[in-house]
Structures are given as C-alpha cells and as structure tokens.
Protein backbone atom coordinates (compact mmCIF):
# COMPACT_ATOMS: atom_id res chain seq x y z
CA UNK A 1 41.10 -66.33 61.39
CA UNK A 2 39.95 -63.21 61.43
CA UNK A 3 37.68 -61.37 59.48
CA UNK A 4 36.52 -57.99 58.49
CA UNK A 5 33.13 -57.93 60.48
CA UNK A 6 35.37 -58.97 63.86
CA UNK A 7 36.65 -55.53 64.12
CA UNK A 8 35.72 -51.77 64.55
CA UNK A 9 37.63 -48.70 63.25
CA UNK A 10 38.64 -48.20 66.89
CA UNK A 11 40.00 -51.58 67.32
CA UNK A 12 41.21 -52.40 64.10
CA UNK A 13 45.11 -50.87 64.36
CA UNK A 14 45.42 -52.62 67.71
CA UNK A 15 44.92 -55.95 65.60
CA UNK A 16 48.20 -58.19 65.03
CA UNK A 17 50.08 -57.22 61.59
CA UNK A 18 49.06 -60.70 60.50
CA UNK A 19 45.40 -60.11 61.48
CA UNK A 20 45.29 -56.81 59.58
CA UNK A 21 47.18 -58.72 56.58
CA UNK A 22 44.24 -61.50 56.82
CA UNK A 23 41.48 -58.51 56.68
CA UNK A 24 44.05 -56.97 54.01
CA UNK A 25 44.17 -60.00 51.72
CA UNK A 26 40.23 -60.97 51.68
CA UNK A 27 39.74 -57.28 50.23
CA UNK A 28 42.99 -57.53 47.53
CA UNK A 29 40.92 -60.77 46.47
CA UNK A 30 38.41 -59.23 45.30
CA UNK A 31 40.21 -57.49 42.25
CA UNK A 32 42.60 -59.56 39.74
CA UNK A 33 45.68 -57.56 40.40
CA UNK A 34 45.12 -57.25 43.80
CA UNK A 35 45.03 -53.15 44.14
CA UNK A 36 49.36 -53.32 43.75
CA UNK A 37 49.57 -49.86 43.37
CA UNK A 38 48.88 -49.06 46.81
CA UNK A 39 51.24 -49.45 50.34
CA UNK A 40 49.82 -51.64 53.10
CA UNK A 41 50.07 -48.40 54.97
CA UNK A 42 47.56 -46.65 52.49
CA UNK A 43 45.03 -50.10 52.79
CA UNK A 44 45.28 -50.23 56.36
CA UNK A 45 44.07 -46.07 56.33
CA UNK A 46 41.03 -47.30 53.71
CA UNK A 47 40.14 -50.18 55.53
CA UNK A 48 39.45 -48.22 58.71
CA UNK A 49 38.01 -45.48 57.21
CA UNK A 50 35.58 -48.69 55.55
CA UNK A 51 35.02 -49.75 59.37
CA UNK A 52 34.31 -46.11 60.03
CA UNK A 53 31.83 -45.81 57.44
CA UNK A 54 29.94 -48.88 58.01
CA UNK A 55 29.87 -47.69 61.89
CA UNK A 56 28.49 -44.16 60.98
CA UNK A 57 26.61 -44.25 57.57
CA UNK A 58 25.00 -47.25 57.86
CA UNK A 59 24.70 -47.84 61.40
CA UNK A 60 21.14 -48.53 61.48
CA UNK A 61 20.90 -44.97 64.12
CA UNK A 62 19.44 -42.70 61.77
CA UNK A 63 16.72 -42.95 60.27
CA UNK A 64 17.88 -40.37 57.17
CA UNK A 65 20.69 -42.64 56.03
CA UNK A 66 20.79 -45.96 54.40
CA UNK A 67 20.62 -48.66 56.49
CA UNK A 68 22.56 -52.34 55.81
CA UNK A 69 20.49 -54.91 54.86
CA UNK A 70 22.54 -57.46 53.29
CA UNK A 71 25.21 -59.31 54.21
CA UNK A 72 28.03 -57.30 56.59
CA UNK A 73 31.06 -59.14 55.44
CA UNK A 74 30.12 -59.08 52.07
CA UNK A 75 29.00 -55.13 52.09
CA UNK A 76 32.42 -54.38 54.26
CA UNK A 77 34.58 -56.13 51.54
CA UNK A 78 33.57 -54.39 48.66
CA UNK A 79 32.91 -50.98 50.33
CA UNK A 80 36.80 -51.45 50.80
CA UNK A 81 37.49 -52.64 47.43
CA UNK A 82 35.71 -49.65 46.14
CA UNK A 83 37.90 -47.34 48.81
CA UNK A 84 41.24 -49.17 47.27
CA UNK A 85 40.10 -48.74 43.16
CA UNK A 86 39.17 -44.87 44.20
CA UNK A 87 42.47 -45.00 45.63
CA UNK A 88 44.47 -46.19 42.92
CA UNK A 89 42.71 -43.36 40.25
CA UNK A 90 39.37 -45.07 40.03
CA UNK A 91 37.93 -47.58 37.47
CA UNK A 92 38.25 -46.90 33.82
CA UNK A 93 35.24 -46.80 31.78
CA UNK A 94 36.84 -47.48 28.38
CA UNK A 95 40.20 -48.20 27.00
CA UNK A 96 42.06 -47.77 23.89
CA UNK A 97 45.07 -50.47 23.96
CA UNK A 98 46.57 -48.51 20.84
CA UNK A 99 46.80 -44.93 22.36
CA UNK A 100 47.14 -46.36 25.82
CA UNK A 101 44.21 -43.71 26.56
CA UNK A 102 41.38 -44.31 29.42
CA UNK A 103 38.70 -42.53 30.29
CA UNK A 104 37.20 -42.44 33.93
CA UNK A 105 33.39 -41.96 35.24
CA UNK A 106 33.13 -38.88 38.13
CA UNK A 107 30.39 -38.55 39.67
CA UNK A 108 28.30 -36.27 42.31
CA UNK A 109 28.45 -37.22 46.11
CA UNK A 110 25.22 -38.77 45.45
CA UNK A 111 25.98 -41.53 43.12
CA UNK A 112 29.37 -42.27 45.37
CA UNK A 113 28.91 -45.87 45.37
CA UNK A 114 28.01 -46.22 41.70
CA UNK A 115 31.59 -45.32 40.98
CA UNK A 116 32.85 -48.61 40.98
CA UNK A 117 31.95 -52.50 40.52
CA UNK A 118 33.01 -52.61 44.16
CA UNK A 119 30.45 -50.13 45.52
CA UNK A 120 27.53 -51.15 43.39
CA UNK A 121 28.11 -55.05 44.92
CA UNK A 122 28.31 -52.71 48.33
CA UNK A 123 25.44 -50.72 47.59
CA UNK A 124 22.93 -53.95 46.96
CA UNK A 125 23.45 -54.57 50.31
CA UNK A 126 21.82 -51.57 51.56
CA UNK A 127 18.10 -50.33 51.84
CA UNK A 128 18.24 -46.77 51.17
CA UNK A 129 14.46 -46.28 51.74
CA UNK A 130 14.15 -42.71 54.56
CA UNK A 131 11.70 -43.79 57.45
CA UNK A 132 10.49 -42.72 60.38
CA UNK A 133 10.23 -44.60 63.46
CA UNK A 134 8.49 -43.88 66.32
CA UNK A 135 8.83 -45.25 69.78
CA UNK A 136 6.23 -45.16 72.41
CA UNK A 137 6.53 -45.55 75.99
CA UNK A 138 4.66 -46.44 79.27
CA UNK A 139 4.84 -45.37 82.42
C-alpha cells in the first residue's frame, strides 16, 4: 500500500491508477461526503500541487518559511483535504436550512490555512517561527 508521504509531485502521475486511487481515497476520508463534487482528474491536479507544496513551502530549505514539524502523512492529508474543500467552493461558516443560504469565510494570503478545518489540522503541524542558521566551516 501506498501512501501519501511515498511520493513526490514529480513522481506522483507516474504512480499506478490504483496507487493514485489509494493516495486519493485516504484524503476523501477525511471529509463525510468524501469531496463528490470534484473529478478524480481535478484530485489528482490538488494532490500534486499538495506534494508540490510540501516540497517547496515547507521544505525545511529556507529559513523564511514555515518549516514541518509534525507528522508528514498527517500534515500531507489534510493540506490536501483543505486543497479539495477550497476546490469544491470552500467551507461554509453558517447555514440557514430554511433559505438554503450559506455564508463563506475569505481570507488574506496570510491566514491561507485558517480557511478550512483541513488546513488548521495542517497548519499544527508546522513551526512557523523565522530563524537564522548559520553554518561554519573549517579548513
């Protein structure tokens, strides 16, 4: 079995279709209905660009972004999940069952992972603390 943390963005189309579907399925878990309103085509595009995120944002490289500190499987899930609700118009805030009205949260690049249930989970998982390192060498 495969799993989201075996793969790269790189790598991840030249997976098997049931591979993908495994990696496809542990993120749809995450939500009750399963995020129906989008194609596998669509997931497969936000899971990558997931991969691609956790390979560039939070890489550990740079000392000006946040850097993972949790769990990677955990982290890659829900950074997905929140990709798929953004997808599918975002989570709702409140609801009125009567006037079948919903209002949704926007927010500033900033507070991009506070959009969602998804990315807060994600966003526990990552020290967002700037530091500088310094390396020292001897000849």
């Amino acid at each position: 079995m495969v799993t989201i943390t075996d793969t790269t963005k790189a790598d991840f189309p030249t997976l098997t279709t049931s591979e993908q579907d495994e990696i496809i399925a542990d993120v749809d878990n995450l939500s009750s209905t399963g995020f129906s309103q989008l194609s596998r085509g669509r997931k497969v595009r936000l899971v990558r660009d997931a991969l691609g995120e956790r390979e560039t944002l939070y890489s550990n490289d740079m000392a000006r972004f946040p850097t993972l500190d949790g769990d990677a499987e955990t982290f890659l899930l829900n950074l997905a999940a929140h990709k798929f609700e953004l997808a599918e118009g975002g989570e709702a805030q409140s609801e009125s069952g009567e006037g079948g009205s919903a209002s949704y949260r926007t927010g500033q690049g900033d507070d991009y992972l506070d959009l969602t249930r998804f990315g807060l989970t994600a966003k526990r998982h990552v020290r967002n603390s700037e530091s500088v390192g310094i390396v020292r060498s001897y000849y």
